[in-house]
Protein backbone atom coordinates (compact mmCIF):
# COMPACT_ATOMS: atom_id res chain seq x y z
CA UNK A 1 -68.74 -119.61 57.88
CA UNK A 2 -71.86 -120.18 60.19
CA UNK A 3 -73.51 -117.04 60.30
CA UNK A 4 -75.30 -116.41 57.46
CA UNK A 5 -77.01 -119.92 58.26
CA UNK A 6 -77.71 -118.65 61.94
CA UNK A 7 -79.15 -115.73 60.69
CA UNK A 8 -81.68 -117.75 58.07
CA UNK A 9 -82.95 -119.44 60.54
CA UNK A 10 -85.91 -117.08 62.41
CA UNK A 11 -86.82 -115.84 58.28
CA UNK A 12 -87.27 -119.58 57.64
CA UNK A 13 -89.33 -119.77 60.72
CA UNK A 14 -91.44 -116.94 59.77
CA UNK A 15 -91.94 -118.46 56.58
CA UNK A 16 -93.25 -121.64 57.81
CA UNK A 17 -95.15 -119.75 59.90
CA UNK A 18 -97.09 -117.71 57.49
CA UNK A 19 -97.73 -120.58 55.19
CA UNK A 20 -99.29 -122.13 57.98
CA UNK A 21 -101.53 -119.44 58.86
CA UNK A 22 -103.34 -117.70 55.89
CA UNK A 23 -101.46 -118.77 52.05
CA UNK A 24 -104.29 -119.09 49.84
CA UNK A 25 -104.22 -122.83 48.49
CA UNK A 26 -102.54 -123.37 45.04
CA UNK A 27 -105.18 -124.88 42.66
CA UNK A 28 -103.33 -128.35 41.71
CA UNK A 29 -105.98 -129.40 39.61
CA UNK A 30 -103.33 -129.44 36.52
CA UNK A 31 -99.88 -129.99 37.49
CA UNK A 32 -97.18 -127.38 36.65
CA UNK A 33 -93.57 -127.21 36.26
CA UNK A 34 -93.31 -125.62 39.55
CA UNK A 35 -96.12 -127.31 41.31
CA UNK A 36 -93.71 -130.83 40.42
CA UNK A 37 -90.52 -129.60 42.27
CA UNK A 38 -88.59 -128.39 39.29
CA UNK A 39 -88.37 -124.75 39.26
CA UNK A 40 -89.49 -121.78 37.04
CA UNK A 41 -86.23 -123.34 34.75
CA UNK A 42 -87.42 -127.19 34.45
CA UNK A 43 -88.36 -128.07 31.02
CA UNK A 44 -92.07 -129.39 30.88
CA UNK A 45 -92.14 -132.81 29.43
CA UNK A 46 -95.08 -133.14 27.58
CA UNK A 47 -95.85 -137.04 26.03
CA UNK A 48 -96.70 -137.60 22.12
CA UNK A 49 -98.60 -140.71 21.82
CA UNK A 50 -99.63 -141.61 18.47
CA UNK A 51 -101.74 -144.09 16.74
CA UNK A 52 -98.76 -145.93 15.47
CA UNK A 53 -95.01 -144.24 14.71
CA UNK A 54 -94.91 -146.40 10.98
CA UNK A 55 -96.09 -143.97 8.38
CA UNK A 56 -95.06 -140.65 7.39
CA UNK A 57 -98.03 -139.12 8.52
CA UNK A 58 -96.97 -139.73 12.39
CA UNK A 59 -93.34 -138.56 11.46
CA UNK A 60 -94.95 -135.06 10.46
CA UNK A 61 -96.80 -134.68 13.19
CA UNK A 62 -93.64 -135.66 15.53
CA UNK A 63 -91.98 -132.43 13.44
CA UNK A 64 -94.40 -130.40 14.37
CA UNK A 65 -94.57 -131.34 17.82
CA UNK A 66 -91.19 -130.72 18.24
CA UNK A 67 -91.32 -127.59 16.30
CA UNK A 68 -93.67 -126.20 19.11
CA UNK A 69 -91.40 -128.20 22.31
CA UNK A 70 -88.64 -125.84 20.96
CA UNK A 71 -90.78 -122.64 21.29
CA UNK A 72 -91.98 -123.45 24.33
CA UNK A 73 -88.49 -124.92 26.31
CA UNK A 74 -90.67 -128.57 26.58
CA UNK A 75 -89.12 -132.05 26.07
CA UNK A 76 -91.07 -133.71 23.54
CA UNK A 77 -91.56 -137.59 25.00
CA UNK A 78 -92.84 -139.50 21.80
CA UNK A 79 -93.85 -143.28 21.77
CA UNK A 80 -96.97 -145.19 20.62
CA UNK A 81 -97.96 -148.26 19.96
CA UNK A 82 -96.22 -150.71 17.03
CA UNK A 83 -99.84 -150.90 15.65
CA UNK A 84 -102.60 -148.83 15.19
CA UNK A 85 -104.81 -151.83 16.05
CA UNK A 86 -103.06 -152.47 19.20
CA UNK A 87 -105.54 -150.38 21.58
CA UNK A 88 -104.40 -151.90 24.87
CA UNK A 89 -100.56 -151.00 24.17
CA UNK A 90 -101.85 -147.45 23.50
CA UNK A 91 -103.76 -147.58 26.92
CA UNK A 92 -100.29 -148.96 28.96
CA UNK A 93 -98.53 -146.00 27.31
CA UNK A 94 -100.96 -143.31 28.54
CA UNK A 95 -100.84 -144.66 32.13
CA UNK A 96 -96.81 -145.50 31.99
CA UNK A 97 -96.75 -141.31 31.00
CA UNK A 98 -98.92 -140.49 33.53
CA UNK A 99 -96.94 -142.38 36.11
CA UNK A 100 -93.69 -140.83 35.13
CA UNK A 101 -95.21 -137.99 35.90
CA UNK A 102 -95.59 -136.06 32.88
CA UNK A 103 -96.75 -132.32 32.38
CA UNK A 104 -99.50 -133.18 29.66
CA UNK A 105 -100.27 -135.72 27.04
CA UNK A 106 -101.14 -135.05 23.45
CA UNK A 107 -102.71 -138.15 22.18
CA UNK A 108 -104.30 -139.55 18.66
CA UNK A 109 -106.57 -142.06 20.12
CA UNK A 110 -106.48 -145.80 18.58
CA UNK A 111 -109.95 -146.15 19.63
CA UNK A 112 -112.85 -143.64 20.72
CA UNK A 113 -114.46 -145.00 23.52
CA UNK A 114 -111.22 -147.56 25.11
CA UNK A 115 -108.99 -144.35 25.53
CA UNK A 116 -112.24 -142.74 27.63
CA UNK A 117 -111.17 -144.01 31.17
CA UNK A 118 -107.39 -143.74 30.45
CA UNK A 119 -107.87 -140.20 30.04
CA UNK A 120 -110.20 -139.66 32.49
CA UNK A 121 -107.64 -140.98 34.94
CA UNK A 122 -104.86 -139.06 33.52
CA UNK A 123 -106.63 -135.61 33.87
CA UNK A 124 -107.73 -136.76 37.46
CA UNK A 125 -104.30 -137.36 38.53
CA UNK A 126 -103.62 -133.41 37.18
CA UNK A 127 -102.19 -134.25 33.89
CA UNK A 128 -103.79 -132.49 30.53
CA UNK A 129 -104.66 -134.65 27.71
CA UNK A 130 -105.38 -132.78 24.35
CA UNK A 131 -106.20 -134.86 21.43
CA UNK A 132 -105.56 -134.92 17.91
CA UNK A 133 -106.28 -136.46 14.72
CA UNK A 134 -108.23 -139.15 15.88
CA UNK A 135 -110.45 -137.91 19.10
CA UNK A 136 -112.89 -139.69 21.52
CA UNK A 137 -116.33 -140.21 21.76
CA UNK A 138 -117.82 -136.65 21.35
CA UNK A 139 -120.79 -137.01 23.84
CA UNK A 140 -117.96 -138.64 26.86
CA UNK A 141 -114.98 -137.01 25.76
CA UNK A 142 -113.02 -135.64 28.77
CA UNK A 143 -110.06 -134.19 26.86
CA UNK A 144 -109.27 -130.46 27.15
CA UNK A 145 -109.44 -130.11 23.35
CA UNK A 146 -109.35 -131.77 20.06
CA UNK A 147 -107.48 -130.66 16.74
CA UNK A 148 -108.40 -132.27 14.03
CA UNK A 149 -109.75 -132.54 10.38
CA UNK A 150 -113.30 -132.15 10.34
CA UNK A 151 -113.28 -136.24 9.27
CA UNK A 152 -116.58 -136.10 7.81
CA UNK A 153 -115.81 -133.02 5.94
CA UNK A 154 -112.85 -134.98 4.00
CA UNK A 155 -115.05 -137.82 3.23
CA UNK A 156 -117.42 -135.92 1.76
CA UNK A 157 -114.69 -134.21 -0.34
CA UNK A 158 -113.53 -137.04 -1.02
CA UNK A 159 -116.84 -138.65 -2.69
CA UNK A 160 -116.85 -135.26 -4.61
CA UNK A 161 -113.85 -135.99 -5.98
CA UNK A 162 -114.05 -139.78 -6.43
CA UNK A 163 -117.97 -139.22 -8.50
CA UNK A 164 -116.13 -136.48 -10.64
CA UNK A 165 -113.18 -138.80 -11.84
CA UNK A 166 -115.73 -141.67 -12.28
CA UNK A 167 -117.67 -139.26 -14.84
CA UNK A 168 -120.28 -139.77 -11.76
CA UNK A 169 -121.66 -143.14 -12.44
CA UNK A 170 -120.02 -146.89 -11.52
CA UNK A 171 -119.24 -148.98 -8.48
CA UNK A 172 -117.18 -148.07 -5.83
CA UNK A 173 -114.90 -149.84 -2.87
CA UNK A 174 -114.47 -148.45 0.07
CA UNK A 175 -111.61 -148.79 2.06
CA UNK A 176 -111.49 -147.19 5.68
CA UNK A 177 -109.11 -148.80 7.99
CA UNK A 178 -110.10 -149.50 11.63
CA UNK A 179 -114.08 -149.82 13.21
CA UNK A 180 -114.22 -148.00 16.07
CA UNK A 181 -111.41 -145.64 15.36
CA UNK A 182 -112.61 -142.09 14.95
CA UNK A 183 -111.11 -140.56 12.51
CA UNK A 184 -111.74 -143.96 10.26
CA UNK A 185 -115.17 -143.58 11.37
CA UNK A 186 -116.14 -139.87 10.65
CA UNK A 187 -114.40 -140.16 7.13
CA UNK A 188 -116.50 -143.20 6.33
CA UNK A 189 -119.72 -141.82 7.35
CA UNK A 190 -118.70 -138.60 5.21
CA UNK A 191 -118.18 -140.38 2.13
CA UNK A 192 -121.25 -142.18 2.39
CA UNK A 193 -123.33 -139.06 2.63
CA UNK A 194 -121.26 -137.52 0.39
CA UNK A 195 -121.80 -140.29 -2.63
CA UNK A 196 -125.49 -140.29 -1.60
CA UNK A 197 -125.30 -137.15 -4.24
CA UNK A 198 -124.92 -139.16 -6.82
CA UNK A 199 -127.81 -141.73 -7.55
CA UNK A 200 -125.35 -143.59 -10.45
CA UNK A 201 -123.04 -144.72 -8.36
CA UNK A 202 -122.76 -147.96 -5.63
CA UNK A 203 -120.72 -148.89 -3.08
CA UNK A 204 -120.30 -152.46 -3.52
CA UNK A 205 -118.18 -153.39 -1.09
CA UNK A 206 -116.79 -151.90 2.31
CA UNK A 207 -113.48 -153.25 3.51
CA UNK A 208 -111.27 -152.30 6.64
CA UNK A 209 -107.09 -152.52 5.98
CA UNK A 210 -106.31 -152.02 10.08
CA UNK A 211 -103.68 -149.31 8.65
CA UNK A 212 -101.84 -152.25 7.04
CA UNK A 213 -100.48 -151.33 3.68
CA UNK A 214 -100.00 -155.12 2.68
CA UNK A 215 -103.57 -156.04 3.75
CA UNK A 216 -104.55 -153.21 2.19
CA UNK A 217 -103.42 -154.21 -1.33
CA UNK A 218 -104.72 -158.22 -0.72
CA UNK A 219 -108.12 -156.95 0.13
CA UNK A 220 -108.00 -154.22 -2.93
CA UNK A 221 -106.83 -157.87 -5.52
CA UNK A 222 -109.75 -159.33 -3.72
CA UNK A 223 -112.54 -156.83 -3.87
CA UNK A 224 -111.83 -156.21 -7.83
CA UNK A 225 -112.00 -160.17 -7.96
CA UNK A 226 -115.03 -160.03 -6.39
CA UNK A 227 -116.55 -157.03 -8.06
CA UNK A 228 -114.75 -157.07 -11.56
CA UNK A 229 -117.67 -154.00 -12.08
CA UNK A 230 -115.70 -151.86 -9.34
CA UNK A 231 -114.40 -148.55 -11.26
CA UNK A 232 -113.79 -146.49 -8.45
CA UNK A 233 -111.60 -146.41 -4.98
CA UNK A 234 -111.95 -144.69 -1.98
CA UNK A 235 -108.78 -145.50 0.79
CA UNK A 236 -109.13 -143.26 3.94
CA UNK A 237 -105.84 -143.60 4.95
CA UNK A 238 -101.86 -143.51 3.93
CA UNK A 239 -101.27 -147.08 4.01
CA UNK A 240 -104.99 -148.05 2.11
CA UNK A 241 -103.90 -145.66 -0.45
CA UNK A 242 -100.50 -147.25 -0.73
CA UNK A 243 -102.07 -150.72 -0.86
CA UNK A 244 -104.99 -149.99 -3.20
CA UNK A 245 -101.97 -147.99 -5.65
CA UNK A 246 -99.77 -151.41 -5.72
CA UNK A 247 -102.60 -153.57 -6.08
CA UNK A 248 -103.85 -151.52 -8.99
CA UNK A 249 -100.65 -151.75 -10.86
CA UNK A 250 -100.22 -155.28 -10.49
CA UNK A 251 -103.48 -155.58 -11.94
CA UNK A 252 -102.45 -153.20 -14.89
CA UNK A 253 -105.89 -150.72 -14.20
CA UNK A 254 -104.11 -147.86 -13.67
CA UNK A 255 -106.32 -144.90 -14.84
CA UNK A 256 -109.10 -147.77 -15.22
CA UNK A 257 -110.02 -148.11 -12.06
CA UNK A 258 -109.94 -144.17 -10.32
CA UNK A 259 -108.16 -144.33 -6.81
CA UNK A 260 -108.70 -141.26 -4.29
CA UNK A 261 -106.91 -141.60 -0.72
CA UNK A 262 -106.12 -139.85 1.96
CA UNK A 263 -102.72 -138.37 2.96
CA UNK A 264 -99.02 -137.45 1.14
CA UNK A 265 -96.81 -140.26 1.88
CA UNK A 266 -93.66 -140.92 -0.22
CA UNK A 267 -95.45 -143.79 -1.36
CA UNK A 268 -98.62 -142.10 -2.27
CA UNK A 269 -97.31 -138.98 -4.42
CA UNK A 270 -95.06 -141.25 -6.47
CA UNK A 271 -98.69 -143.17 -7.48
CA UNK A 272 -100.40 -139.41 -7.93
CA UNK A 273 -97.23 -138.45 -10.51
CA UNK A 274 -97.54 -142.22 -12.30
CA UNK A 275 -101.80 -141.47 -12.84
CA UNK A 276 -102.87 -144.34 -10.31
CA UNK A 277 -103.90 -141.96 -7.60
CA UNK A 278 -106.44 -139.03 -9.18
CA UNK A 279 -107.31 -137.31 -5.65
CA UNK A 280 -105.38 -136.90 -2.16
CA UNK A 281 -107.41 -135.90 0.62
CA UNK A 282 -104.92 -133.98 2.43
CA UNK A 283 -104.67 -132.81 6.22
CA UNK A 284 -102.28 -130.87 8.02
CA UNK A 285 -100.42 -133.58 10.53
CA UNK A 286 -97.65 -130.81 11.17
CA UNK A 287 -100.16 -128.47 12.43
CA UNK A 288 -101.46 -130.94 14.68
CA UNK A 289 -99.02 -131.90 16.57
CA UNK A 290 -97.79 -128.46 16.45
CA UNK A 291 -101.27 -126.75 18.13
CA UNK A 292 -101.52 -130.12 20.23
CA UNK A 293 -98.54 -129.08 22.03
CA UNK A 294 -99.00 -125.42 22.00
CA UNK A 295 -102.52 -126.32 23.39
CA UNK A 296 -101.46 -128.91 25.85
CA UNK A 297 -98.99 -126.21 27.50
CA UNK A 298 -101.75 -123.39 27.66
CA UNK A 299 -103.58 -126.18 30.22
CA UNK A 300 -100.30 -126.59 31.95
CA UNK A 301 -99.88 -122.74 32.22
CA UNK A 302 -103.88 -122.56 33.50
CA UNK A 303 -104.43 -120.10 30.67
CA UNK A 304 -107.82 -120.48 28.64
CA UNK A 305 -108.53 -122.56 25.82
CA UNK A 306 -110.37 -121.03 23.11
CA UNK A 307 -112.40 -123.75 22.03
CA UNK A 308 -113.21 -127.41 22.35
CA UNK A 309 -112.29 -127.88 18.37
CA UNK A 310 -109.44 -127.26 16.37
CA UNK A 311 -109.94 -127.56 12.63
CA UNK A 312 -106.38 -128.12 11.48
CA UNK A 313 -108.00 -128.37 7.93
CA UNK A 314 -108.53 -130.49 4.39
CA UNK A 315 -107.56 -129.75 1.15
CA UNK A 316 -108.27 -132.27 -2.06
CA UNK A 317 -104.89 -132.26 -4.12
CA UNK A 318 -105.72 -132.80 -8.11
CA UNK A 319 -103.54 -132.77 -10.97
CA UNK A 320 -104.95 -129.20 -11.30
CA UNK A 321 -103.30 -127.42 -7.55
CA UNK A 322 -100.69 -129.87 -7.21
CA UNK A 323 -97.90 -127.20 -7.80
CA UNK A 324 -99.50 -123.91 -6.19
CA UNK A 325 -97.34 -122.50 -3.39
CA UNK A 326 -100.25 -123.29 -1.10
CA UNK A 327 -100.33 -127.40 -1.73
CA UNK A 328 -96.36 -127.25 -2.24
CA UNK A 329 -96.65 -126.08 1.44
CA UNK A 330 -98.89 -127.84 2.65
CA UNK A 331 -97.15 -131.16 1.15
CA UNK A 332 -93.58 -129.84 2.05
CA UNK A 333 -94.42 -128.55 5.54
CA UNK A 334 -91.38 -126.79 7.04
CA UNK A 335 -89.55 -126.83 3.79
């Protein structure tokens, strides 16, 4: 039947006409749901882009990420690079997102200062960018907010930890994994400062593993070649931990030479129960991808963000916590 169409026509009219004359204009400085075409009902699609997608440590903070997509009614779109080295592959996947038109990006940058423009670009073109885990350069960081360890906190824990295993006195290796990465960075600088406490013990030797658990365990042979004197280990990430465990055990100096890494991997708490890892620097990866996404979609929704900073937290796991409810949680997140 014709008529109701008929009849829509002069309200349509009016419509067009009002818009025309006096609607205040919608702020489109972020994009929303609505603002793309889809309706109060669309889903918001909001992009994951990790380091790497490898270790356990990126499949926790997928879980969490999807823990808060569910909450919220967003799709989670997850992809990173095949390497954490591979900065430019990180960079294509920002700007692919950004061309698909995504809602907001939540992103663990590969490097500090080659994700600066990328996200620049993305939040010029009205998409959010939050970052976790691994952040950009503080003094030119354009992202909305950044949840995180405190990085220098943990290595400072962490040289706590490694001097107090060591009886605090002996040479140490240090292992961070990437120059120029933040996060690798920040817990580098902490565990220098941190061992600065104790005027007994040396760093000998300061080796980077580019998150590669096999390269990690060559360079760990190599370094106690090198420096037979080494008695302590510090590995800032999952897969140096990993590699400085094996190569420990192939050189049969487990509990000889003390190991203290970062992270819970598989992997890693199988070395902890065996006596070849004596300290895990722990974070929270569930939370962050979890608060990146909650964050993310406050931008979308144009409500406030708190703060700049997120600490999603540290704890150092010993043989002494391991099996509080606290660290059982913390290990076992969603469990």
């Amino acid at each position: 039947m014709s008529f109701p169409r008929i009849l829509a026509l002069p309200g349509a009219c009016a419509l067009l006409v009002l818009a025309a004359a006096g609607c205040p204009k919608q702020d489109t400085a972020i994009r929303t749901p609505e603002d793309a075409g889809g309706g109060a009902s669309r889903k918001m699609r909001i992009a994951v882009i990790p380091k790497g997608t490898a270790h356990s440590f990126w499949q926790t903070v997928l879980r969490g990420a999807k823990k808060a997509g569910e909450e919220e009614n967003a799709e989670i779109d997850w992809q990173g690079p095949a390497k954490e080295t591979d900065i430019q592959a990180q960079v294509d996947v920002v700007q692919s997102k950004v061309s698909a038109k995504v809602d907001g990006i939540v992103l663990a940058a590969t490097d500090s200062n080659g994700l600066i423009r990328p996200v620049q670009d993305a939040i010029d073109k009205g998409v959010p960018v939050v970052t976790i885990d691994s952040g950009l350069t503080k003094d030119k960081d354009p992202s909305l907010c950044y949840i995180a360890t405190d990085n220098v906190e943990g290595g400072r824990r962490a040289a706590d930890a490694l001097a107090k295993v060591m009886g605090e006195k002996g040479s140490v290796g240090l292992m961070p994994f990437l120059k120029g990465a933040g996060s690798s960075d920040e817990r580098e600088k902490g565990f220098l400062e941190g061992i600065k406490k104790y005027p007994n013990i040396k760093v000998v030797i300061t080796l980077y593993n580019e998150s590669d658990a096999q390269k990690a365990t060559d360079q760990t042979l190599n370094m106690l070649t090198a420096h037979p004197e080494i008695t302590g280990i510090f590995a800032a990430n999952e897969p140096g931990g990993v590699g400085a465990a094996n190569a420990l055990k192939q050189k049969g100096l487990i509990g000889k030479v003390k190991l203290v890494a970062y992270d819970t991997s598989p992997d890693e708490m199988k070395a902890f129960e065996a006596g070849t890892i004596q300290a895990l620097i722990v974070q929270d990866p569930f939370q962050m991808g979890y608060q990146g996404v909650k964050t993310v979609i406050k931008a979308i929704k144009k409500q406030k963000i708190e703060s700049k900073f997120i600490d999603s937290g540290v704890v150092v796991v010993t043989s002494e916590n391991i099996n509080t409810p606290a660290i059982q949680k913390l290990i076992n997140p969603g469990e």
